[in-house]
Protein backbone atom coordinates (compact mmCIF):
# COMPACT_ATOMS: atom_id res chain seq x y z
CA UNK A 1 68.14 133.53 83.54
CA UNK A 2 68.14 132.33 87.37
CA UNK A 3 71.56 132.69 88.89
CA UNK A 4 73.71 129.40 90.56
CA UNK A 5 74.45 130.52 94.00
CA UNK A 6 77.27 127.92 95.50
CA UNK A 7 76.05 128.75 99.26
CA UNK A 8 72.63 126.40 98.77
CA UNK A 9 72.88 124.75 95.30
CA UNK A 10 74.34 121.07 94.97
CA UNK A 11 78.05 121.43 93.45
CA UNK A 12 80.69 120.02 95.99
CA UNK A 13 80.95 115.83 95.88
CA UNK A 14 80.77 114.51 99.35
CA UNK A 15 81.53 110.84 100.25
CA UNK A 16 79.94 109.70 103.69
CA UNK A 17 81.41 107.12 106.57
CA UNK A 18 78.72 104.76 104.90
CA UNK A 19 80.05 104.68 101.05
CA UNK A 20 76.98 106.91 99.72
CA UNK A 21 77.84 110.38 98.06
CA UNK A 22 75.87 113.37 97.47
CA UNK A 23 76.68 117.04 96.35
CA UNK A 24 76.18 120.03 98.73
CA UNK A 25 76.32 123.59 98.55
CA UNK A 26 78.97 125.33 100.34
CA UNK A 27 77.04 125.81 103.77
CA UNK A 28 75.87 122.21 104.59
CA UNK A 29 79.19 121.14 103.17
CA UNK A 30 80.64 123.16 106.03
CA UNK A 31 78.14 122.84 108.71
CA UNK A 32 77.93 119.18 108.09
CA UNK A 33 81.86 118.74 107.59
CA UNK A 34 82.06 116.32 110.94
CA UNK A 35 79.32 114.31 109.24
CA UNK A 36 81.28 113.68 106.17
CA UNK A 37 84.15 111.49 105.40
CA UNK A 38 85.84 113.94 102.27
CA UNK A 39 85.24 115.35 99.27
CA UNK A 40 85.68 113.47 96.20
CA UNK A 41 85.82 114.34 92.30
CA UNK A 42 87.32 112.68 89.20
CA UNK A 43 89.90 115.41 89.35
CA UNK A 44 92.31 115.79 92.29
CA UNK A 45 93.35 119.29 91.17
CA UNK A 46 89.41 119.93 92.35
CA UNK A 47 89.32 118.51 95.24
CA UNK A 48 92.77 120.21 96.27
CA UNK A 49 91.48 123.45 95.11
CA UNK A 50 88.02 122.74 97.05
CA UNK A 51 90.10 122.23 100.30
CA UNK A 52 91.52 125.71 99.96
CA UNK A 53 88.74 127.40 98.73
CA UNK A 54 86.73 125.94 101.85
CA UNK A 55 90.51 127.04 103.96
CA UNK A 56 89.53 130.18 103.25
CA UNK A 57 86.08 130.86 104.14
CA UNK A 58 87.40 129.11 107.57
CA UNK A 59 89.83 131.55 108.14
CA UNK A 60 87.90 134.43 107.65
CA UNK A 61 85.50 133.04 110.29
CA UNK A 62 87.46 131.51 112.81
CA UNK A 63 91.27 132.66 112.44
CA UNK A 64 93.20 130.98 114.18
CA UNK A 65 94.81 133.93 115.29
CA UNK A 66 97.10 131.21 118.22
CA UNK A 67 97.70 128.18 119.46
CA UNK A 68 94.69 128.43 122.06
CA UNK A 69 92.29 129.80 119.37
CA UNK A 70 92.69 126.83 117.42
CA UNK A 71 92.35 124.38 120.48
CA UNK A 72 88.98 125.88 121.05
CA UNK A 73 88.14 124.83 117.87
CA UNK A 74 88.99 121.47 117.51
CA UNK A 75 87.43 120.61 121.11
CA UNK A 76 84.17 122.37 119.72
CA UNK A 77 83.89 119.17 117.16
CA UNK A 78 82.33 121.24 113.91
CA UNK A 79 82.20 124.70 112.71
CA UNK A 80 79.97 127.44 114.62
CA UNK A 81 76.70 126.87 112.08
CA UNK A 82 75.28 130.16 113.56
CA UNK A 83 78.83 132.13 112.10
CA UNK A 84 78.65 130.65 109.04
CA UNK A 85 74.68 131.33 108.60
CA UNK A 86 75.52 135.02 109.39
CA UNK A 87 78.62 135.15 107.06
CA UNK A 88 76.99 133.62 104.04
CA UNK A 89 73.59 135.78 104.36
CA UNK A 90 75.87 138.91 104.13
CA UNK A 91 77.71 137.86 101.18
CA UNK A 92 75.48 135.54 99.55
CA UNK A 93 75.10 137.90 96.40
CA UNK A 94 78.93 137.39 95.84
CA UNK A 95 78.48 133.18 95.62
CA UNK A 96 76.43 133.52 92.91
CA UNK A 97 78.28 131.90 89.72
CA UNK A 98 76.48 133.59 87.09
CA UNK A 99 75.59 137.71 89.25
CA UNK A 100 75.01 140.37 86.74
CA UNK A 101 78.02 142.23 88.68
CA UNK A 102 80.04 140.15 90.85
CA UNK A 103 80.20 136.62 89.16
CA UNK A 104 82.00 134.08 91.58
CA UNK A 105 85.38 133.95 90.80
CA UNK A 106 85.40 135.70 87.26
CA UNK A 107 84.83 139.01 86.19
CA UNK A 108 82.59 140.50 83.97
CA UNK A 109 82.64 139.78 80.05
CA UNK A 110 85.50 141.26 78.63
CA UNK A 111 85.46 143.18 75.06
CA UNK A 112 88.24 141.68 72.60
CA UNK A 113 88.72 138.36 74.58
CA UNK A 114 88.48 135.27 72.76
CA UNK A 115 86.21 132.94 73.37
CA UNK A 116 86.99 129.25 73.67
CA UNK A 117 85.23 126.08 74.59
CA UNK A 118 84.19 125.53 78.31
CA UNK A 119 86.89 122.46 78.21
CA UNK A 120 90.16 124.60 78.59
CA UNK A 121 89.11 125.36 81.73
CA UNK A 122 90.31 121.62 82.59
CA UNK A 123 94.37 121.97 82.88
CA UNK A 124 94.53 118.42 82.67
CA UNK A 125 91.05 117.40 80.22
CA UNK A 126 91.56 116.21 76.33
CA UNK A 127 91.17 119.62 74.81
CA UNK A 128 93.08 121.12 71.63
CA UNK A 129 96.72 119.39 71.59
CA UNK A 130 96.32 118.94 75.34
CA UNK A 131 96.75 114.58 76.34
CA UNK A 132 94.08 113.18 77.87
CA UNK A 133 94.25 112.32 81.79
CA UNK A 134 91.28 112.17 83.41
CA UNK A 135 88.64 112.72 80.19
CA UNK A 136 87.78 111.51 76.78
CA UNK A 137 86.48 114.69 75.35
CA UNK A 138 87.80 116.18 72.71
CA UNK A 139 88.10 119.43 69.84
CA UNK A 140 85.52 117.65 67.67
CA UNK A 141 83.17 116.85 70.30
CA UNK A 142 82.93 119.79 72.80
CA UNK A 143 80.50 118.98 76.18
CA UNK A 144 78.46 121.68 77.56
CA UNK A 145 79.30 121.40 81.45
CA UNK A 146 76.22 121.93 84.06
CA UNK A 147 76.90 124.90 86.18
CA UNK A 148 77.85 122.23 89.15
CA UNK A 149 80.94 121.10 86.87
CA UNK A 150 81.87 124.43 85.69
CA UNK A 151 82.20 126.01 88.88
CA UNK A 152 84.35 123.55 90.03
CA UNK A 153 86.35 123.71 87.19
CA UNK A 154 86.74 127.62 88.00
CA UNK A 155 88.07 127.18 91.09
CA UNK A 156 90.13 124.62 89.90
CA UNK A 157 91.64 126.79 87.29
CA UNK A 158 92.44 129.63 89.43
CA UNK A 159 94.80 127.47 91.30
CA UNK A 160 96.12 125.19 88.38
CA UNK A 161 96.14 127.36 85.41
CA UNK A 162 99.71 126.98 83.97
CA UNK A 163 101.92 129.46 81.94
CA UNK A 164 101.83 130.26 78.21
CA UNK A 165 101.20 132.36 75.38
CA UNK A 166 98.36 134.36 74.91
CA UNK A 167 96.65 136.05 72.01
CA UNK A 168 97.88 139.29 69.96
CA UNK A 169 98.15 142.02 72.35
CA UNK A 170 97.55 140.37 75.47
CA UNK A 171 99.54 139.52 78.76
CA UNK A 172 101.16 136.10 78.43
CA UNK A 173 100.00 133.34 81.37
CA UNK A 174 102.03 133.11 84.23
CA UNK A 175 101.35 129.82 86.35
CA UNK A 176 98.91 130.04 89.58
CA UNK A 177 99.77 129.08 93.15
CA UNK A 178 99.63 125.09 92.74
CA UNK A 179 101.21 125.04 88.83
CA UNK A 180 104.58 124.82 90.43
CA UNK A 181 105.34 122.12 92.58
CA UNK A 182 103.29 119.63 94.73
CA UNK A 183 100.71 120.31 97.36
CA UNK A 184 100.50 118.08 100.55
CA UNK A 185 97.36 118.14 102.74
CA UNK A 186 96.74 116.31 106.19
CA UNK A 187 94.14 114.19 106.19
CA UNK A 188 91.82 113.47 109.37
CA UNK A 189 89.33 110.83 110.32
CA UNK A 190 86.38 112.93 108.42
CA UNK A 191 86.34 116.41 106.57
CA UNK A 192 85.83 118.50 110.38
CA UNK A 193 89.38 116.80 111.13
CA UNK A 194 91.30 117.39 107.70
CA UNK A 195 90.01 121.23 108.17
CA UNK A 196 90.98 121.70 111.32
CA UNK A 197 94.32 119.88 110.80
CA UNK A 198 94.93 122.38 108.21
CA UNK A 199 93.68 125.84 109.26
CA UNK A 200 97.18 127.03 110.32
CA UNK A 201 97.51 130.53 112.04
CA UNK A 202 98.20 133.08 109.20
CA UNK A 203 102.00 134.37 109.54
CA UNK A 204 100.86 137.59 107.79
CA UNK A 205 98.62 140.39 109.69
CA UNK A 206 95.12 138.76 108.77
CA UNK A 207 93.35 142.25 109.40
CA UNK A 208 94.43 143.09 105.67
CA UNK A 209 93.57 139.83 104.43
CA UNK A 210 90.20 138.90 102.32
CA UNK A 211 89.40 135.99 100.00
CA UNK A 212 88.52 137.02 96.34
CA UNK A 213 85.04 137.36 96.60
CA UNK A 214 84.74 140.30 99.18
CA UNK A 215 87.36 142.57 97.05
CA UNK A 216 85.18 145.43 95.49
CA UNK A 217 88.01 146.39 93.70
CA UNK A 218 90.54 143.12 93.36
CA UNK A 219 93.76 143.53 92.41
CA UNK A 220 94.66 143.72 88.93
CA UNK A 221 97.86 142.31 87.05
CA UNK A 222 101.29 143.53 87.70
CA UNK A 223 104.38 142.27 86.04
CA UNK A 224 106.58 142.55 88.99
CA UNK A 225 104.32 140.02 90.79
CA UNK A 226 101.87 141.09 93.91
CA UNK A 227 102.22 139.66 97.23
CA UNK A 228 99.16 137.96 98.99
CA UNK A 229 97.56 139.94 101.94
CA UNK A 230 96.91 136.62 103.96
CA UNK A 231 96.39 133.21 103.91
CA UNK A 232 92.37 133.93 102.85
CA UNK A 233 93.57 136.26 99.80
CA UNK A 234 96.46 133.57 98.55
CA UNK A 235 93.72 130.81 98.89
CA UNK A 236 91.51 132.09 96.75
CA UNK A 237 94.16 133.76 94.45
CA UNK A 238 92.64 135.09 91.06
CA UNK A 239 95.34 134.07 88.59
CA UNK A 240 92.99 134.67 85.77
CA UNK A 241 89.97 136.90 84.76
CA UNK A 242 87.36 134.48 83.82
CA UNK A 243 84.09 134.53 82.55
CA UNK A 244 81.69 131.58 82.01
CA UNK A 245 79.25 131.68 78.69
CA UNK A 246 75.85 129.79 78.90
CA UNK A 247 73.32 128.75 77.38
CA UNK A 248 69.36 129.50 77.87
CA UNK A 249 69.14 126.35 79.12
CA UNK A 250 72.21 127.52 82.09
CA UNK A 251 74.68 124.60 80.67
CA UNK A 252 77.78 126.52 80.21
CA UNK A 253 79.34 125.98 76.69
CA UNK A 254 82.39 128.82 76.42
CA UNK A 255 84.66 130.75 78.73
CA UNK A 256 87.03 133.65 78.32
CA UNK A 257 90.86 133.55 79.82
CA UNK A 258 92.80 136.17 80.65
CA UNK A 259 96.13 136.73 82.75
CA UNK A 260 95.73 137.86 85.89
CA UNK A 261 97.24 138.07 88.78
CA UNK A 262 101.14 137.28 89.34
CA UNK A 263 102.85 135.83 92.52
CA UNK A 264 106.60 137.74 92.96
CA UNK A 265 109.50 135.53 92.05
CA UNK A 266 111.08 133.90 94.63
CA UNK A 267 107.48 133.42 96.64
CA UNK A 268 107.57 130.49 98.64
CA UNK A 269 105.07 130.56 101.75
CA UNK A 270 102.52 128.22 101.02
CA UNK A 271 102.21 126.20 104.13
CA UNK A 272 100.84 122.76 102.19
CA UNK A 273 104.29 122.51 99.75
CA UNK A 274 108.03 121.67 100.13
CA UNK A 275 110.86 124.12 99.13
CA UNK A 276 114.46 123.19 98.10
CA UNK A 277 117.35 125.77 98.10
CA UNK A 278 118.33 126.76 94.53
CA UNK A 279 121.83 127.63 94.95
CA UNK A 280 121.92 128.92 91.17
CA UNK A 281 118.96 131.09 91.60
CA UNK A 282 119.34 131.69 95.30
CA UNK A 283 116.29 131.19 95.79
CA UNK A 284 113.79 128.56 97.46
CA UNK A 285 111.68 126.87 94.96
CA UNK A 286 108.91 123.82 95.24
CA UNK A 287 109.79 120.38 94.86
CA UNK A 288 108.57 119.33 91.59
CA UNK A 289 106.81 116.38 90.39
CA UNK A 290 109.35 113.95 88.76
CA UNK A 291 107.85 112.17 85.92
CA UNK A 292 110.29 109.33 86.35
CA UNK A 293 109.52 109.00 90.32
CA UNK A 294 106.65 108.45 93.08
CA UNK A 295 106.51 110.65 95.45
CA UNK A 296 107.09 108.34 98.26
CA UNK A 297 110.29 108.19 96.71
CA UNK A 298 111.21 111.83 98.62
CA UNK A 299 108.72 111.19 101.82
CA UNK A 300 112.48 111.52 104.43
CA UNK A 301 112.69 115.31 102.20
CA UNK A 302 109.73 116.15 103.07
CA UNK A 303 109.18 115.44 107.02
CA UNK A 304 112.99 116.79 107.20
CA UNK A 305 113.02 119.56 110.21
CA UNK A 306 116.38 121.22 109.10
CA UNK A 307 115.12 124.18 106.64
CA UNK A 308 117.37 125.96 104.10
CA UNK A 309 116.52 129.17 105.90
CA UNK A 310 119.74 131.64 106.54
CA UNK A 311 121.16 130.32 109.62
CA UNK A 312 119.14 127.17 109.88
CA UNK A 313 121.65 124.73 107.30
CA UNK A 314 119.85 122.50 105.18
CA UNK A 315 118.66 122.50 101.91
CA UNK A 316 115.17 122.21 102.29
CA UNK A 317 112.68 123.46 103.93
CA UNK A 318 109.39 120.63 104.78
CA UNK A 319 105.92 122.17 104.44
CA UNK A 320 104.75 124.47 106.83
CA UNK A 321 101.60 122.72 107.69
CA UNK A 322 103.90 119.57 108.96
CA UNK A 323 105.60 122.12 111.77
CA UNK A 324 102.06 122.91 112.76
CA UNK A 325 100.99 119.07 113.23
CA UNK A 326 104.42 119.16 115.48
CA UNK A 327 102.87 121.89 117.59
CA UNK A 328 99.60 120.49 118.09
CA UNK A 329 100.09 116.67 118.63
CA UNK A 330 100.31 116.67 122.55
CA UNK A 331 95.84 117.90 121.48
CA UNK A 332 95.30 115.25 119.02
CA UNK A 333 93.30 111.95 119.87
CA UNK A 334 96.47 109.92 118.55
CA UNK A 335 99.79 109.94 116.97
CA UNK A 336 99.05 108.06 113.27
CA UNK A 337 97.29 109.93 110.65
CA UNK A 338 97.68 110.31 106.80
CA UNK A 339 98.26 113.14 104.31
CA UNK A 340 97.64 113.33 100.21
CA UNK A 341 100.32 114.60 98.06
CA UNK A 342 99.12 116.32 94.53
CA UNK A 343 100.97 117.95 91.92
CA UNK A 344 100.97 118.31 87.75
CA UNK A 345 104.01 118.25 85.69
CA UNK A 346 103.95 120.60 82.85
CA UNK A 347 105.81 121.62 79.36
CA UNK A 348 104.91 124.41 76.88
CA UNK A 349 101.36 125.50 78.47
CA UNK A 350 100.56 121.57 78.66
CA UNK A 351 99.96 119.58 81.60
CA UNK A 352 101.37 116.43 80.77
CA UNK A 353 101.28 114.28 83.94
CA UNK A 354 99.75 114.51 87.26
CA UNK A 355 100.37 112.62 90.94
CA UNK A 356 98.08 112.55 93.58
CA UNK A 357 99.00 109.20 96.17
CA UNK A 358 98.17 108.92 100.01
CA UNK A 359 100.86 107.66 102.81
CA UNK A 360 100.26 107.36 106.21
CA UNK A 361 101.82 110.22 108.73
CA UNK A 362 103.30 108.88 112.06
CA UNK A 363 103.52 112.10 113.96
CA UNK A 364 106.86 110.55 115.32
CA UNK A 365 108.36 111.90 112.01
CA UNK A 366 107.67 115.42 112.71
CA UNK A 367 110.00 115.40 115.78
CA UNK A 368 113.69 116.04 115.44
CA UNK A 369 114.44 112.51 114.87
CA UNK A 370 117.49 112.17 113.21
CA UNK A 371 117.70 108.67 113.65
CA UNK A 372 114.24 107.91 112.69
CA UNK A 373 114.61 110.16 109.27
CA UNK A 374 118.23 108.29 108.51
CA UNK A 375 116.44 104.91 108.80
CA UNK A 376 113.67 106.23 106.69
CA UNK A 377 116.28 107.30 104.17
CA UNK A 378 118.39 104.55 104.28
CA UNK A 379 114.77 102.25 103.25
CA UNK A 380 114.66 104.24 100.16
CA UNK A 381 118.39 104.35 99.31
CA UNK A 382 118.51 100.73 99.40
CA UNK A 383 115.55 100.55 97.02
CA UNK A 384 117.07 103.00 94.83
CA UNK A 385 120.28 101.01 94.43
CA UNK A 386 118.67 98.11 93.80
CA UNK A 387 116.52 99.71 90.98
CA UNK A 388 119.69 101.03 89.61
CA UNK A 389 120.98 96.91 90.03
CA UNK A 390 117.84 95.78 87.81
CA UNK A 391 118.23 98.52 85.51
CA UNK A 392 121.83 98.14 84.56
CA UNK A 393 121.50 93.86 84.06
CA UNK A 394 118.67 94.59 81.94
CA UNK A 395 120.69 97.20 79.98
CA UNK A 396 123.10 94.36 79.44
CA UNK A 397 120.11 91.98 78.11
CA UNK A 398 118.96 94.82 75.59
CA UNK A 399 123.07 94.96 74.29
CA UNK A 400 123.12 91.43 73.51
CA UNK A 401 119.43 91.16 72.01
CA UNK A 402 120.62 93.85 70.05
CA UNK A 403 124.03 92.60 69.69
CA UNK A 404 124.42 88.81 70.60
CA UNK A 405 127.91 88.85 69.36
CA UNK A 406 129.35 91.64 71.64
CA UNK A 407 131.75 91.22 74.59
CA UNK A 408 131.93 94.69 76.70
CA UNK A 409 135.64 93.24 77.39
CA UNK A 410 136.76 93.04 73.84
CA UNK A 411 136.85 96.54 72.51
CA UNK A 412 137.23 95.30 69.29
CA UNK A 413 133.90 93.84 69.73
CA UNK A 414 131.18 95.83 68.07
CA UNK A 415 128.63 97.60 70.50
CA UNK A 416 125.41 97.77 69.78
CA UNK A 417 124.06 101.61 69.09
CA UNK A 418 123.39 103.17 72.68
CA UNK A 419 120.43 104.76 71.50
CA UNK A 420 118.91 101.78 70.42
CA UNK A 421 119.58 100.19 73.83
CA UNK A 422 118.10 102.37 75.85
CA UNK A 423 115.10 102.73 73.54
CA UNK A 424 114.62 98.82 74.00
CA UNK A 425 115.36 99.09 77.78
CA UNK A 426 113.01 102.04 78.56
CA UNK A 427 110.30 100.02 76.56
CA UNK A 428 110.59 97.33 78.67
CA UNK A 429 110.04 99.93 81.92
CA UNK A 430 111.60 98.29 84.61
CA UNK A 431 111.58 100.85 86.81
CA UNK A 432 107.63 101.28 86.70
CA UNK A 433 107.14 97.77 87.05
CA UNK A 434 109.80 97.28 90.00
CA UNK A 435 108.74 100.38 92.09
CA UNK A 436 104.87 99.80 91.34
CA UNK A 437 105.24 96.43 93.65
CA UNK A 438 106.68 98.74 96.91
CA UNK A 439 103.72 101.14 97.31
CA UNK A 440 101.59 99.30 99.66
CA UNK A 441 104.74 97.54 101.41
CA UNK A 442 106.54 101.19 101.57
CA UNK A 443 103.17 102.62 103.35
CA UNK A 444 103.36 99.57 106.08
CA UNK A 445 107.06 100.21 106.19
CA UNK A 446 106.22 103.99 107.08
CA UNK A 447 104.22 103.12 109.95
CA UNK A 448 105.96 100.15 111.76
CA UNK A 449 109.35 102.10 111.43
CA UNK A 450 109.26 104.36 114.49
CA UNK A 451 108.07 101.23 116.86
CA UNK A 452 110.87 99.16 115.96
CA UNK A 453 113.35 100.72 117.93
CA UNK A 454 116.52 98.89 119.86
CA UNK A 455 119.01 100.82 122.31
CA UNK A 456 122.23 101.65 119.94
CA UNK A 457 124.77 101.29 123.24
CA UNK A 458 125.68 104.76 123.06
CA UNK A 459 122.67 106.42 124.55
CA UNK A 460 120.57 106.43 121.36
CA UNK A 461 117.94 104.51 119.43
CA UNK A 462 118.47 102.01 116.55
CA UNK A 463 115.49 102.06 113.95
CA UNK A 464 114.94 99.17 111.75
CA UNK A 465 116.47 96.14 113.59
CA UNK A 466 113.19 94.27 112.14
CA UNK A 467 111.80 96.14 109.66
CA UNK A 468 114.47 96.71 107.44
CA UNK A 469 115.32 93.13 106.76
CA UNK A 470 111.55 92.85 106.17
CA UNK A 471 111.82 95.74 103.56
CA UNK A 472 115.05 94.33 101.65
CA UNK A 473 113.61 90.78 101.40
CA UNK A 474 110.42 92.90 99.50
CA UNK A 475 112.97 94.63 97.76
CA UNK A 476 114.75 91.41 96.45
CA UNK A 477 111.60 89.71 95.34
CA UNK A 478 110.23 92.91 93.50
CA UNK A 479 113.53 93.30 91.31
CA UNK A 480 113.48 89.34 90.72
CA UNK A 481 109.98 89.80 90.22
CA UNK A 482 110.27 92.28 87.33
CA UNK A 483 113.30 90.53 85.82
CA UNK A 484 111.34 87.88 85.45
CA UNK A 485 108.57 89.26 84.01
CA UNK A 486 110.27 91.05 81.47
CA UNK A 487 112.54 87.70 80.59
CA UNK A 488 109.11 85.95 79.69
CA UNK A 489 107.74 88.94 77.81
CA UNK A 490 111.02 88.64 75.41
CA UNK A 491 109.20 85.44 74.03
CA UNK A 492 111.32 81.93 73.08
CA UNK A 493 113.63 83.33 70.84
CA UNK A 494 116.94 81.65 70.83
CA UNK A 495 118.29 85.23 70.69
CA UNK A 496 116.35 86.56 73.72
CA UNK A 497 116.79 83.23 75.59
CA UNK A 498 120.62 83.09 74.99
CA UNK A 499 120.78 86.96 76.22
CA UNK A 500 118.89 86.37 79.44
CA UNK A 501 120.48 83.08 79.98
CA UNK A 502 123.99 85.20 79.88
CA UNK A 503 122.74 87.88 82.37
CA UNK A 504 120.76 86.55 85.18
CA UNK A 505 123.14 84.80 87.20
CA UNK A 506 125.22 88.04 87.28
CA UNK A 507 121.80 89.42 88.24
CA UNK A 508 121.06 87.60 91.20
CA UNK A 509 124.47 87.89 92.67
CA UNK A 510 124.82 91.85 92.25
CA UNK A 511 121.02 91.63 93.55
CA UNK A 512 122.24 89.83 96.17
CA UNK A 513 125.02 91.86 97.20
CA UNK A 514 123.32 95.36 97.16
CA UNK A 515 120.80 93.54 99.76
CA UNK A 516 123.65 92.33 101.82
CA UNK A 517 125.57 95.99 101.93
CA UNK A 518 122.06 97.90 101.38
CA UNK A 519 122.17 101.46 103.71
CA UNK A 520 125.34 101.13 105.31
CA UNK A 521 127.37 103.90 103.65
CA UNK A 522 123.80 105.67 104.16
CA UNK A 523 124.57 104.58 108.17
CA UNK A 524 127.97 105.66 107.98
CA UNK A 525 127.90 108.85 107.12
């Protein structure tokens, strides 16, 4: 059967300036990459994985190896085509996703490994026990994926493939790079830009370092953990020996998963994610997704300067890539870009949730600004405490729905079960509903914020003399907003009327107060 070499054939989505798409092979995606606006899939753990699989080839080519290096190459405007040509002519044999010896990203078939549908590949696709987040297949109706699909669910896999169990005899999984915390990536005006912006200088000696596909002999599993040789060799890191199963008619139906290799413990150098001191484990470890919170929600963590590393104070340490941007600015064509933020949440060898959202990134954050970061942090604290505001009235609402007759001042009143309240309360999902309204105002409030600057008096700058009356008054209608809506959901009931009725004007004066006194302690301290 005819191979599926990813140099030339069709398999990476491309959206252009214009709104059209098409699929390219890895070269023209490359050579065109100032031609094209980004890559696009269903899946954001592919495109993330894409980025860094297409990271890698970069850096093999063109370093950086400094500051100057990297100059050169953002002036040039789009990669060397002559470079890449030559690289992928010598190694084209090893792109090749179904090669008799050196199939891309897998290994050969493997004697006594099971066997299972083409489907687990997809950490986060409807297959087994596994929920459903971005797909509708299922156990009982397994899809055959074209070559195109399945190789971008390999590379997806080595980067997302989470821990677990394995079969009799065999290695349990231990999670891959991106399992473990959430991923940032810079994002430029087309795909050239969000390259460039993200091809960082290795900090390891990049003589030693090769992606997966040029090892002869590739590293096999340890249980102590192995250490990348470079920023090429982590990209591309094979946590799992894979091998796809087609059909005559090359639509790939099976696969076979083993464990792999193991990052060390304690391994935190990936440039695109944001560590956090763990003073149990003494250790930095990834911010995790928080199924209970956006991610905008910890934007001041992550453009915080101040790193948890010995000597520096702090607790946490903002991703690598953002230090880089702080380098580099006095090159770029201007100050305001954006950056994507994607991560999965998992339990028990399930991926249960995943994030991806967009904000804007006003370089003016990446400077030691401790002003502008406390007025950033002081927007969400005040948001915060007014979700906390709504959430405890409405927890009052759900006790006397539940209990019309009970009067927290009379202990000999009868309380409603606590259980039951919060059961009633978290249907309801006031939190959702409130912070779902600040998205789009939070990503204005992110850019306007380091304009809006007064003299403090004292030698030093005053952020937010405009905007953050702008962003409580959004704040106040969004919790009235969701009270509301939640009040007319309960229906006409005299019950539900009589317990809303009972609330709300103790409501709208705590709302009102936590707008009034919103940030100061945050200010004070």
């Amino acid at each position: 059967m005819p191979g599926f070499n990813l140099v030339d054939e069709p398999w990476v989505r491309c959206l252009f300036p214009k709104g059209d798409t098409d699929a390219l092979g890895l070269f023209e995606v490359l050579s065109r990459s100032h031609e094209i606006r980004e890559i696009f899939d269903p899946s954001p753990l592919v495109v993330t994985a894409l980025h860094r699989l297409l990271l890698a080839i970069l850096h093999r080519n063109f370093g950086p190896e400094t500051l100057d290096d990297w100059k050169e190459l953002w002036q040039r405007g789009r990669w060397d085509e002559v470079k890449l040509c030559g690289y992928f002519n010598r190694l084209r044999h090893r792109f090749d996703l179904f090669h008799p010896e050196w199939p891309f990203y897998q290994v050969l078939k493997m004697e006594n490994a099971t066997e299972h549908p083409v489907q687990k590949l997809a950490e986060e696709a409807a297959w087994g026990n596994n929920p459903t987040l971005f797909d509708h297949n299922h156990k009982t109706r397994q899809t055959p994926m074209s070559p195109a699909q399945a190789a971008r669910y390999v590379v997806a896999c080595q980067a997302f493939a989470v821990a677990g169990l394995a079969g009799p005899k065999q290695v349990n999984f231990s999670d891959a790079p991106l399992t473990r915390g959430y991923s940032v990536l810079v994002l430029g005006g087309n795909l050239f830009e969000t390259l460039a912006l993200n091809l960082l200088p290795s900090p390891w000696d990049a003589r030693n370092d090769r992606p997966a596909w040029e090892h002869d002999t590739p590293a096999s599993f340890d249980k102590r953990g192995t250490h990348p040789r470079g920023l090429a060799d982590y990209f591309t890191w094979q946590s799992r020996h894979l091998h796809l199963i087609r059909q005559d008619d090359a639509r790939v139906t099976n696969c076979q998963i083993v464990q792999n290799l193991k990052l060390p413990e304690g391994f935190h150098y990936d440039p695109f994610k944001c560590y956090r001191q763990d003073e149990q484990r003494r250790m930095l470890l990834p911010l995790k997704i928080d199924p209970e919170k956006s991610l905008w929600r910890d934007s001041h963590t992550l453009f915080q300067e101040a790193g948890n590393l010995p000597g520096r104070g702090g607790s946490s340490q903002r991703p690598e890539v953002f230090n880089w941007l702080a380098r580099i600015q006095g090159v770029l064509p201007h100050q305001n870009f954006s950056f994507s933020i994607t991560g999965i949440a998992a339990d028990q060898a399930k991926v249960f949730l995943w994030r991806q959202e967009r904000l804007p990134l006003p370089l003016a954050y990446l400077a030691d600004n401790e002003d502008l970061l406390g007025a950033l942090k002081r927007a969400i604290s005040i948001s915060e405490d007014v979700s906390q505001t709504l959430n405890s009235n409405l927890y009052q609402v759900a006790q006397l729905i539940l209990s019309p007759d009970h009067n927290p001042k009379d202990r000999k009143s009868r309380a409603p079960d606590s259980k039951a309240v919060k059961n009633l309360l978290n249907s309801w999902a006031p939190k959702r509903l409130y912070f779902s309204q600040l998205e789009a105002p939070f990503r204005r409030l992110l850019v306007e914020l380091p304009k809006d600057q007064a003299d403090d008096g004292e030698g030093g700058i005053d952020y937010g003399g405009k905007e953050l009356p702008i962003w409580k008054k959004v704040l106040q209608e969004a919790a009235r907003g969701a009270f509301d809506t939640i009040a007319t959901g309960l229906g006409g009931s005299p019950r539900a009327l009589k317990a809303v009725a009972q609330v709300e004007g103790r409501f709208q004066a705590a709302l009102a107060g936590k707008i009034s006194e919103g940030g100061e302690h945050e200010a004070k301290e």
